[in-house]
C-alpha atoms as a PDB file:
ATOM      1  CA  UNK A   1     118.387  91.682  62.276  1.00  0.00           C
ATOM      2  CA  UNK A   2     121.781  91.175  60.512  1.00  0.00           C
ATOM      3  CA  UNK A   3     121.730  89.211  57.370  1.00  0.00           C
ATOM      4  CA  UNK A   4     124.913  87.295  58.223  1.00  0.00           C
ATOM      5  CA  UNK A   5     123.864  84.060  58.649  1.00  0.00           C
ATOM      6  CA  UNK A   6     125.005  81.853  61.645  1.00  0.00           C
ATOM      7  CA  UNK A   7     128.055  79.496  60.225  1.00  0.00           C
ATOM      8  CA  UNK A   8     128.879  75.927  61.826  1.00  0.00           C
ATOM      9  CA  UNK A   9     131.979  74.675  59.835  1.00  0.00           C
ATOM     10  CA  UNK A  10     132.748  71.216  60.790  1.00  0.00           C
ATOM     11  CA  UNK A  11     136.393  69.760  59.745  1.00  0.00           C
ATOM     12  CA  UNK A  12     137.901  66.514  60.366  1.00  0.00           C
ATOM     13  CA  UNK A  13     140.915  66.142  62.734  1.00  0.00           C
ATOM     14  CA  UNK A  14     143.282  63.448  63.303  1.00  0.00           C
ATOM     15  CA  UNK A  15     141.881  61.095  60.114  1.00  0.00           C
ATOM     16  CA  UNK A  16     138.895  61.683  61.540  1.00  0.00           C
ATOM     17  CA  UNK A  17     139.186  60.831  64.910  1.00  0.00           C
ATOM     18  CA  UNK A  18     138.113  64.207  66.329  1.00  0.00           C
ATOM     19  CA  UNK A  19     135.802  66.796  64.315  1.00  0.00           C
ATOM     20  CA  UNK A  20     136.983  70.736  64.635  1.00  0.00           C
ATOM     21  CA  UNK A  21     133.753  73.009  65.018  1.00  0.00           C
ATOM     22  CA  UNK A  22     134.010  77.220  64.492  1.00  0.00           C
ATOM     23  CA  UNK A  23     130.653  78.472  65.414  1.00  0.00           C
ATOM     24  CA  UNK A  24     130.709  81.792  63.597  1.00  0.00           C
ATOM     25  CA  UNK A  25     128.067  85.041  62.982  1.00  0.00           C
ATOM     26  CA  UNK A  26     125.626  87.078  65.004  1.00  0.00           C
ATOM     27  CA  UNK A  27     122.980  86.314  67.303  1.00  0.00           C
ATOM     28  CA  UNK A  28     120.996  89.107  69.252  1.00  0.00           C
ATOM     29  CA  UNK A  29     122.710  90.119  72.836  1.00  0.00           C
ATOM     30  CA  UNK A  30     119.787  88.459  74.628  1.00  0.00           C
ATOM     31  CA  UNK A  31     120.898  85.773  76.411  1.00  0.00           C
ATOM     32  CA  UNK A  32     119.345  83.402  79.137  1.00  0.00           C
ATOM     33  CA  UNK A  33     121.492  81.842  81.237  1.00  0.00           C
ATOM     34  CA  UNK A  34     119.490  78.753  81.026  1.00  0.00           C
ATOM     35  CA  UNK A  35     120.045  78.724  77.424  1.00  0.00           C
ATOM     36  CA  UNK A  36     123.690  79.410  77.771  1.00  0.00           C
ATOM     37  CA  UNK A  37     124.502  76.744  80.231  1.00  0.00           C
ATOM     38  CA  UNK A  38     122.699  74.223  77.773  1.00  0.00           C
ATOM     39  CA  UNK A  39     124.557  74.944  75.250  1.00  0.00           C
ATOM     40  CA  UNK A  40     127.831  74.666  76.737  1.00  0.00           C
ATOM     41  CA  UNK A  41     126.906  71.512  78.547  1.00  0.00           C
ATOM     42  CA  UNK A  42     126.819  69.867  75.077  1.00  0.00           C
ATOM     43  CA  UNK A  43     129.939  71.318  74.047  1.00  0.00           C
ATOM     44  CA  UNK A  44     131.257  70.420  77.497  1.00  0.00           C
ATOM     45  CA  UNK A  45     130.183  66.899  76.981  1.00  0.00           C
ATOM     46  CA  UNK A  46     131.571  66.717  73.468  1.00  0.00           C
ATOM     47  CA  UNK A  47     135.134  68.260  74.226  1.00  0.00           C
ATOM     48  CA  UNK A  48     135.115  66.223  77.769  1.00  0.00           C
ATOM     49  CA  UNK A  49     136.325  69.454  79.646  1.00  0.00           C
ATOM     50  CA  UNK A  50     136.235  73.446  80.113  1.00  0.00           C
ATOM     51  CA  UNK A  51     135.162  75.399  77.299  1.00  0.00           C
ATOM     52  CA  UNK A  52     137.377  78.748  76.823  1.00  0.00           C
ATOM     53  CA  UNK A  53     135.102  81.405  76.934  1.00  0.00           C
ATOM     54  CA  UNK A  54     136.777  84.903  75.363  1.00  0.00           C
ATOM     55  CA  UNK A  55     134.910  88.389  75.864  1.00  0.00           C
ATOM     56  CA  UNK A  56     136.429  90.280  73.651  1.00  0.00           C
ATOM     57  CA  UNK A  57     135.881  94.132  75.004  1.00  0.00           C
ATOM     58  CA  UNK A  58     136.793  97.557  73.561  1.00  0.00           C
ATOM     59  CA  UNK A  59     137.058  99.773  76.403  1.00  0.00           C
ATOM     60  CA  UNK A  60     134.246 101.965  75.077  1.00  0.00           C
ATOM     61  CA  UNK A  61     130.729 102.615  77.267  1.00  0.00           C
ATOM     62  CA  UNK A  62     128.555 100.480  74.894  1.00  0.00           C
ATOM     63  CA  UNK A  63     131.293  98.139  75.245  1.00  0.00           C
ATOM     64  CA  UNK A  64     131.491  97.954  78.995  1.00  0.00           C
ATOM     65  CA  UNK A  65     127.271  97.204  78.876  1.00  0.00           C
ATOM     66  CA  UNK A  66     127.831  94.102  76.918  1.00  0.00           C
ATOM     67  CA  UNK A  67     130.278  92.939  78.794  1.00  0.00           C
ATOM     68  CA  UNK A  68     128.263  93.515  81.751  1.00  0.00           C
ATOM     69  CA  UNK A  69     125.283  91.136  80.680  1.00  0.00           C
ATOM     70  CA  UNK A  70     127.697  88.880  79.348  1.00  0.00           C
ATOM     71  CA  UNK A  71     129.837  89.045  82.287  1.00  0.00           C
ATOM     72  CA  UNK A  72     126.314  88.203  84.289  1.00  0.00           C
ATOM     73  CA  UNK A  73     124.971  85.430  82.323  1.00  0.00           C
ATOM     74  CA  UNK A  74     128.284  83.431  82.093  1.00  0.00           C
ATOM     75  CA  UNK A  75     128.463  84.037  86.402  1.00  0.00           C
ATOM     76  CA  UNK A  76     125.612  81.569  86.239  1.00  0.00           C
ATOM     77  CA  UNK A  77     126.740  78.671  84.494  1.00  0.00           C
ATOM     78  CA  UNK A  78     129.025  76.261  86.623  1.00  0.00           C
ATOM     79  CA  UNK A  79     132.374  76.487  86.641  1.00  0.00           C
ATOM     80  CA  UNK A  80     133.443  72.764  85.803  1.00  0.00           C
ATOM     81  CA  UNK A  81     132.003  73.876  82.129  1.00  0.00           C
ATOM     82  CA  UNK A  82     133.653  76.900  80.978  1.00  0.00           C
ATOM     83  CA  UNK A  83     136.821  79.037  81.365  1.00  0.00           C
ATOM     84  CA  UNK A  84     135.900  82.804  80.746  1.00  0.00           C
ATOM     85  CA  UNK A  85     138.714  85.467  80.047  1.00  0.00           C
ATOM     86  CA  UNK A  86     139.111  88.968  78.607  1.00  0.00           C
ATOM     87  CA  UNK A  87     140.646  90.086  75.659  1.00  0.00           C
ATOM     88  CA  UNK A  88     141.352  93.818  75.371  1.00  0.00           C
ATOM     89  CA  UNK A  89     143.510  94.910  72.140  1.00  0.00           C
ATOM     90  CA  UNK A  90     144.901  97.831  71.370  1.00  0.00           C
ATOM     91  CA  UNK A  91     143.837  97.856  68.226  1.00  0.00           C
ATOM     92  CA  UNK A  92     140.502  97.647  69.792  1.00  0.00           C
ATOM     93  CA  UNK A  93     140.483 100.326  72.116  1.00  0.00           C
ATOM     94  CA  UNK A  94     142.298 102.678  69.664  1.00  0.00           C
ATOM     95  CA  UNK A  95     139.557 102.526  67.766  1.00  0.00           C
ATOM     96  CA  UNK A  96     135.893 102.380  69.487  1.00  0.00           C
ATOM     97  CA  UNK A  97     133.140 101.024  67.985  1.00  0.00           C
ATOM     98  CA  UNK A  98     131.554 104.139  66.933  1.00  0.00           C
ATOM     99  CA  UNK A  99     128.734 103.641  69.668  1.00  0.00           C
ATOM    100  CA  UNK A 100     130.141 105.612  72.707  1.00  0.00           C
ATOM    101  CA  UNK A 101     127.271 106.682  75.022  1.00  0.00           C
END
């Protein structure tokens, strides 16, 4: 397990009005689409709208697997909650992650 630990900054917007969130840190590539959809249904019903999903990939093999469950569980959750999209650098895929298979 990494010893990062799992960040939630919250910061006030507008005088606060509105409260900015950053969810930031690792958490093990084992998720449930149950579990997913929960947790975007709060977000959903905090925001009031789509969540933008990124998947940021690298191009490599290990890469593409990730992306692949990823890709899978975030099929399952209703559309009317998140926005999913792709972002591919170059700086990314110039250089891998070390983890080719």
């Amino acid at each position: 397990m990494d010893p990062t630990p799992l960040t939630l900054k919250l910061r006030p917007l507008h005088d606060g009005a509105y409260t900015e969130i950053t969810l930031s840190g690792p958490i093990v590539t084992a998720p449930q689409a149950p579990d997913v959809r929960k947790l975007l249904s709060v977000l959903w019903l905090w925001h009031g709208g789509r969540i933008d999903v990124a998947l940021c990939v690298d191009g490599t093999n290990a890469g593409a697997c990730w992306l692949d469950v990823w890709d899978d569980v975030l099929g399952r959750v209703p559309g009317r909650l998140l926005r999913a999209h792709y972002l591919v650098t170059r700086d990314t895929l110039a250089q891998g992650t070390g983890h080719e298979r």
